[in-house]
N, C-alpha and C. Protein backbone atom coordinates (compact mmCIF):
# COMPACT_ATOMS: atom_id res chain seq x y z
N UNK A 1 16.36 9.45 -6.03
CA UNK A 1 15.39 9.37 -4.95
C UNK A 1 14.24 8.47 -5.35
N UNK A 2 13.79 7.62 -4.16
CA UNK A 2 12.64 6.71 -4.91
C UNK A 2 11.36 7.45 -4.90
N UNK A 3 10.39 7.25 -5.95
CA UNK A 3 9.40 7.78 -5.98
C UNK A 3 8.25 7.28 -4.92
N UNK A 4 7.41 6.39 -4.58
CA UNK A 4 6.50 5.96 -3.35
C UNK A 4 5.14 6.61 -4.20
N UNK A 5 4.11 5.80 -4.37
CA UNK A 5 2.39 6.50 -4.31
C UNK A 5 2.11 5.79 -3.56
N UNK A 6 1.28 7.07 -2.49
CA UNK A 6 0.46 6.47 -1.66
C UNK A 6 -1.14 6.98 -2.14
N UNK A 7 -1.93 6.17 -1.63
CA UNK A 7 -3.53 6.17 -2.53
C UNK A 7 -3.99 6.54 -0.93
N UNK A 8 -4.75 7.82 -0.43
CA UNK A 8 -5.30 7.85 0.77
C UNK A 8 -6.65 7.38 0.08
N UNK A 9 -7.41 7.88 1.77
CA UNK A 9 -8.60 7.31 1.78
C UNK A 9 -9.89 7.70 0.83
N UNK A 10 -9.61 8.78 0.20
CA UNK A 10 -9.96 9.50 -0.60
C UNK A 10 -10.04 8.92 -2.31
N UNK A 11 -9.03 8.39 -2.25
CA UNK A 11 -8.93 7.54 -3.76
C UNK A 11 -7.22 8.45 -4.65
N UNK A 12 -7.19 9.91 -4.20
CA UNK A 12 -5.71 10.63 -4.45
C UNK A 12 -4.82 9.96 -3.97
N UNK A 13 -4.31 9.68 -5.51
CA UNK A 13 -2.73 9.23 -5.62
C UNK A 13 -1.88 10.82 -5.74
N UNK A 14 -0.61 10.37 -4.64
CA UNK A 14 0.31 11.16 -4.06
C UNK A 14 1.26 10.38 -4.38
N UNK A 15 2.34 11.08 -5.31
CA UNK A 15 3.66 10.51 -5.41
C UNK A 15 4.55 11.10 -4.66
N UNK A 16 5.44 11.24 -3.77
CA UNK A 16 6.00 11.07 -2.99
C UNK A 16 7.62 11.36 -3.12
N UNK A 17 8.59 11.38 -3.21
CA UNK A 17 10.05 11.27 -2.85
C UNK A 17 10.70 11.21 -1.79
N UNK A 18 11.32 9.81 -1.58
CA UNK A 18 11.50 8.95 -0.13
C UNK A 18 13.17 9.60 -0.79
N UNK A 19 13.81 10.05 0.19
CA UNK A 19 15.15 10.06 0.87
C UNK A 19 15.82 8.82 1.13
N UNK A 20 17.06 7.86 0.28
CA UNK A 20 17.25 6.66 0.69
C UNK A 20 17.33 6.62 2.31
N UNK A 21 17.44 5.84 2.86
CA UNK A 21 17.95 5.57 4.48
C UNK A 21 16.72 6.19 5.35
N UNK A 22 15.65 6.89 4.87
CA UNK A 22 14.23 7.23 5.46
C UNK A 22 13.05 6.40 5.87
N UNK A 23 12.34 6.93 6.74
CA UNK A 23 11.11 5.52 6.19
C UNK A 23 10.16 6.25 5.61
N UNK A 24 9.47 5.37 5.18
CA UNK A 24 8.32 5.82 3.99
C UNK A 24 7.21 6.78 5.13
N UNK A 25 7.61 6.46 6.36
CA UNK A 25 6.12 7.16 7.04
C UNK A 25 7.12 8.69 7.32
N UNK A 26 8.15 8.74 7.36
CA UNK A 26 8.76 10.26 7.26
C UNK A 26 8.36 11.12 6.26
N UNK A 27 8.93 10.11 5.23
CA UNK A 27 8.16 11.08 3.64
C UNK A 27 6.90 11.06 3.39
N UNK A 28 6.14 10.60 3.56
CA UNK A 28 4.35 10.21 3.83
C UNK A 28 4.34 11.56 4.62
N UNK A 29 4.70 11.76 5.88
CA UNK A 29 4.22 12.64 6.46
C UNK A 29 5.34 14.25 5.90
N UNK A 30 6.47 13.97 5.94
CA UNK A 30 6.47 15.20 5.46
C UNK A 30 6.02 15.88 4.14
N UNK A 31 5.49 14.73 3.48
CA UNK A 31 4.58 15.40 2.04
C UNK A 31 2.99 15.35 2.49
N UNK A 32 2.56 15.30 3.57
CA UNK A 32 1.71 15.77 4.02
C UNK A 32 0.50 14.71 3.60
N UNK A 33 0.55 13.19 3.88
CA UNK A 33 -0.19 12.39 2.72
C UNK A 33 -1.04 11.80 3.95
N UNK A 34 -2.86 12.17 3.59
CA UNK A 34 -4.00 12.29 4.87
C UNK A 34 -3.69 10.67 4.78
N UNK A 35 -4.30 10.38 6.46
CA UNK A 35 -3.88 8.84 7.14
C UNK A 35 -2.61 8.77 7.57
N UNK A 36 -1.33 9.37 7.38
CA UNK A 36 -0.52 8.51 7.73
C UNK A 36 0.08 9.49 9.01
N UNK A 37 -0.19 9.19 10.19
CA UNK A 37 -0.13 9.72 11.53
C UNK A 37 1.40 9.36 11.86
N UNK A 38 1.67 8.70 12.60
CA UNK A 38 2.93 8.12 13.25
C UNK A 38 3.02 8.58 14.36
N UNK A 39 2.20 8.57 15.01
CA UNK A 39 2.10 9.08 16.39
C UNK A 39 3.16 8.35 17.38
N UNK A 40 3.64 7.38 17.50
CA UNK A 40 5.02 6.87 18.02
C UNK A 40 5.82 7.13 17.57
N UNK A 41 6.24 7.99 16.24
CA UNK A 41 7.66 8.91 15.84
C UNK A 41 8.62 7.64 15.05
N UNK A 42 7.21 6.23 15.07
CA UNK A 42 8.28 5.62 14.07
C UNK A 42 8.58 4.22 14.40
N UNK A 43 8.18 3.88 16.28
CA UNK A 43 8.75 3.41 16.90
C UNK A 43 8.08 2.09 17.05
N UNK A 44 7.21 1.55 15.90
CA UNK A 44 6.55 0.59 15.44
C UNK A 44 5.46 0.33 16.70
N UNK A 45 5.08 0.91 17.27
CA UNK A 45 4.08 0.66 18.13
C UNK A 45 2.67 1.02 18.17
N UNK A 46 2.29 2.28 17.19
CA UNK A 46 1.09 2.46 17.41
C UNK A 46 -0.11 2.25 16.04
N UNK A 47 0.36 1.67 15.07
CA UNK A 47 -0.02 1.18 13.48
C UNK A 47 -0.69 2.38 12.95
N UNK A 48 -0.31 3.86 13.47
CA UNK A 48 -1.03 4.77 12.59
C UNK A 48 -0.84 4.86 11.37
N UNK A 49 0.35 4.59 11.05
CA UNK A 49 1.13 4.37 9.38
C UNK A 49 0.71 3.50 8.91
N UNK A 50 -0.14 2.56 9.20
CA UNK A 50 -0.66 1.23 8.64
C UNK A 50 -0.95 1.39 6.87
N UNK A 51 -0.10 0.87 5.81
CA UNK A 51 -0.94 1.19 4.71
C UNK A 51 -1.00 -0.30 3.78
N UNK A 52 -1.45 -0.58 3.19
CA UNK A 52 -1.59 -1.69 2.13
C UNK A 52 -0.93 -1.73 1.29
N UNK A 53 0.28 -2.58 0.88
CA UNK A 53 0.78 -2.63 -0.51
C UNK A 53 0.19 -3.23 -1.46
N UNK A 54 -0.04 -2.46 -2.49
CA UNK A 54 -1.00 -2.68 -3.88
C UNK A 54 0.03 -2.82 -5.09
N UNK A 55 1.04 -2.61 -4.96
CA UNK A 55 1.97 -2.71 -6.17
C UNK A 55 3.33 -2.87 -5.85
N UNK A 56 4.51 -3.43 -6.23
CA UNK A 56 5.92 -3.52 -5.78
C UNK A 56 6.24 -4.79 -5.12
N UNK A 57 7.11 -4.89 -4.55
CA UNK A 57 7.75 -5.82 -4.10
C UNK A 57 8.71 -5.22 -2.65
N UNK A 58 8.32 -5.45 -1.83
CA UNK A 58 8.98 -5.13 -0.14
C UNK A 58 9.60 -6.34 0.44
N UNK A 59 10.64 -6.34 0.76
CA UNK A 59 11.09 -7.46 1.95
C UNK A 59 10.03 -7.67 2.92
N UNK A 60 10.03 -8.98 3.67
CA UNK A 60 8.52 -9.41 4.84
C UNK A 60 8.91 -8.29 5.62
N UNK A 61 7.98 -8.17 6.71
CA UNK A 61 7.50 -7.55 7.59
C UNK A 61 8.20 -8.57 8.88
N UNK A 62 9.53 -7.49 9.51
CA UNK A 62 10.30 -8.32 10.61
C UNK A 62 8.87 -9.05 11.91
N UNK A 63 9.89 -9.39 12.84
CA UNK A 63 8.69 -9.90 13.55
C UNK A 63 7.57 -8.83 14.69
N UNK A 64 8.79 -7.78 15.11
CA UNK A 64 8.15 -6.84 15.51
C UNK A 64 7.02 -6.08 14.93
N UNK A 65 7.02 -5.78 13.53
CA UNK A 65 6.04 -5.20 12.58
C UNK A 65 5.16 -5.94 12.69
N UNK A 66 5.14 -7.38 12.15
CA UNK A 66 4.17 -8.58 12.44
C UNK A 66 3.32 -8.34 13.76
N UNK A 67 3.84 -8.24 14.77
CA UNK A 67 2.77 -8.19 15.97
C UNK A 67 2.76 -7.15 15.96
N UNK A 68 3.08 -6.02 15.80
CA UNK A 68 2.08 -4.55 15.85
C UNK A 68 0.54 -4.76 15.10
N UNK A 69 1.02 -5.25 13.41
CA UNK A 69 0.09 -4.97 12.52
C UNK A 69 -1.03 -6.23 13.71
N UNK A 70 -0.67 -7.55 13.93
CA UNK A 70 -1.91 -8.12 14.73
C UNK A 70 -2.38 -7.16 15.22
N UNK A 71 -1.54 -7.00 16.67
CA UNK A 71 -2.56 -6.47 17.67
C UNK A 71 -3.21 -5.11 17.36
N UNK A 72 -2.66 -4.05 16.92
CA UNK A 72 -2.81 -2.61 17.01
C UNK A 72 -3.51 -2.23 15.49
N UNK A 73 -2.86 -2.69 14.38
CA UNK A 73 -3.74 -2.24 13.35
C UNK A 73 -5.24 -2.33 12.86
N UNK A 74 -5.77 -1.95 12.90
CA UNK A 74 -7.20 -2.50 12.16
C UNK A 74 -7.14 -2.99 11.17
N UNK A 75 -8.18 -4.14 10.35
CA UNK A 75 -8.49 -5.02 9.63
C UNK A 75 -6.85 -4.93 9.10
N UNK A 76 -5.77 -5.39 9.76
CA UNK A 76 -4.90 -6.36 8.67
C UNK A 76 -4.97 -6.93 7.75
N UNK A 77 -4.23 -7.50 7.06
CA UNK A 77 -4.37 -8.34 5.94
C UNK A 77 -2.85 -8.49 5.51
N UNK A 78 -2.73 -9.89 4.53
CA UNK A 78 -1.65 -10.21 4.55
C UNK A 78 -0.37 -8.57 3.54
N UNK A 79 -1.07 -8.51 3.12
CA UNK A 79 -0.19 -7.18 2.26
C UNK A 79 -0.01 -5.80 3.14
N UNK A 80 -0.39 -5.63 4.53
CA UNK A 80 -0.51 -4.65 5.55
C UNK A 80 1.07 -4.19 6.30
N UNK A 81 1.45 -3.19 5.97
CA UNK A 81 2.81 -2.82 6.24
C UNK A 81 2.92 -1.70 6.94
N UNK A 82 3.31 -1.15 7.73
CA UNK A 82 3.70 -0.11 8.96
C UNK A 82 4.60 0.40 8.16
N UNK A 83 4.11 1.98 7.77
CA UNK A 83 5.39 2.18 6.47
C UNK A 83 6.78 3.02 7.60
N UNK A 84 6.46 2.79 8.77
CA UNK A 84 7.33 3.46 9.63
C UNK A 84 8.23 2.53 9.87
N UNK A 85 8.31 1.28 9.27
CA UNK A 85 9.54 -0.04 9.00
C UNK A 85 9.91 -0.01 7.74
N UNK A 86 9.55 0.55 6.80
CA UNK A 86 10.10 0.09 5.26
C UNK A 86 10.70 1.39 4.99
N UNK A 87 12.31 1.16 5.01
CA UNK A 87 13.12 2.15 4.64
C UNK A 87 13.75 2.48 3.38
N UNK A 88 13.25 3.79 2.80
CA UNK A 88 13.62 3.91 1.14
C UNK A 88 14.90 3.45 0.96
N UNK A 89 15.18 2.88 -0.25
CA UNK A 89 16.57 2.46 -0.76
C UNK A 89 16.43 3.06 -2.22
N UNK A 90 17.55 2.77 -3.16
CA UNK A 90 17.82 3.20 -4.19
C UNK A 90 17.33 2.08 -5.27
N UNK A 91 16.78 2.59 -6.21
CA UNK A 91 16.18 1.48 -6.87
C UNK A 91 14.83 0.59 -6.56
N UNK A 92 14.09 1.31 -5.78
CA UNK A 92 12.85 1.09 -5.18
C UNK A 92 11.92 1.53 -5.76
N UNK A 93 10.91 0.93 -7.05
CA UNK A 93 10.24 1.56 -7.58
C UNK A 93 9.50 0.90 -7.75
N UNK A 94 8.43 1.35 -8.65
CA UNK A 94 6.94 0.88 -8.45
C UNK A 94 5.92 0.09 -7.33
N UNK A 95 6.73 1.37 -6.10
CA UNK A 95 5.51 0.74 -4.98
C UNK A 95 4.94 1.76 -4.56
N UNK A 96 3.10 1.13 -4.33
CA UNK A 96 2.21 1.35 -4.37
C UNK A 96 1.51 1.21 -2.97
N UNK A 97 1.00 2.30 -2.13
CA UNK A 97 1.14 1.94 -0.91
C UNK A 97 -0.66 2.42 -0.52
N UNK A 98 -1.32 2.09 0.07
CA UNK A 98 -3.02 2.82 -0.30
C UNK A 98 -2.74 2.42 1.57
N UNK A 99 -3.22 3.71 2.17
CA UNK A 99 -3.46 3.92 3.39
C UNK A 99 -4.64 3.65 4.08
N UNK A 100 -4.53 2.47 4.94
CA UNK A 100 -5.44 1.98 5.59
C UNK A 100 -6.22 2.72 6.17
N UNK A 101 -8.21 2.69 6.31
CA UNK A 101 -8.70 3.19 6.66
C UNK A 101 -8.64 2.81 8.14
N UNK A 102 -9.40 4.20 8.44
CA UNK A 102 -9.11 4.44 10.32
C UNK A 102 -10.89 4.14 10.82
């Protein structure tokens, strides 16, 4: 299982265990990790999952993710990922995910 830290707003690092074939905002939320909402259930539309990658290596951000994070996320930035698109795989480690403030 991959491990995932997410850093909330708080500065607590939460390590995590992502389920391969999951997205990170499932396990985010079912380990209960403050910021990460998903109030669209996932459905890349509302950037509550918005978090920052600070460590690792992720495939880009398809194009749909891309215009969510524009329009809907607050202060974007190029490392800004909707963790309700990045689906755990095997061998996914050392990423570092710090949850965008609201």
């Amino acid at each position: 299982m991959p491990e995932i830290t997410f850093i909330e707003a708080d500065g607590t690092a939460r390590k995590v265990a992502a389920t391969p074939g999951e997205s990170l905002m499932v396990a985010a939320t079912r380990a209960g990790v403050a910021g990460i909402i998903g109030e669209c259930g996932g459905s890349c539309m509302c950037a509550t999952c918005h978090c920052y990658l600070e460590a690792g290596t992720l495939p880009p951000p398809e194009e749909l993710e891309a215009e969510t994070l524009e329009f809907n996320a607050e202060n974007p930035r190029p490392e800004s990922r909707l963790t309700c698109q990045v689906v755990a795989i095997d061998g996914m480690a050392g990423i570092v995910l710090r949850v965008a403030g609201r």
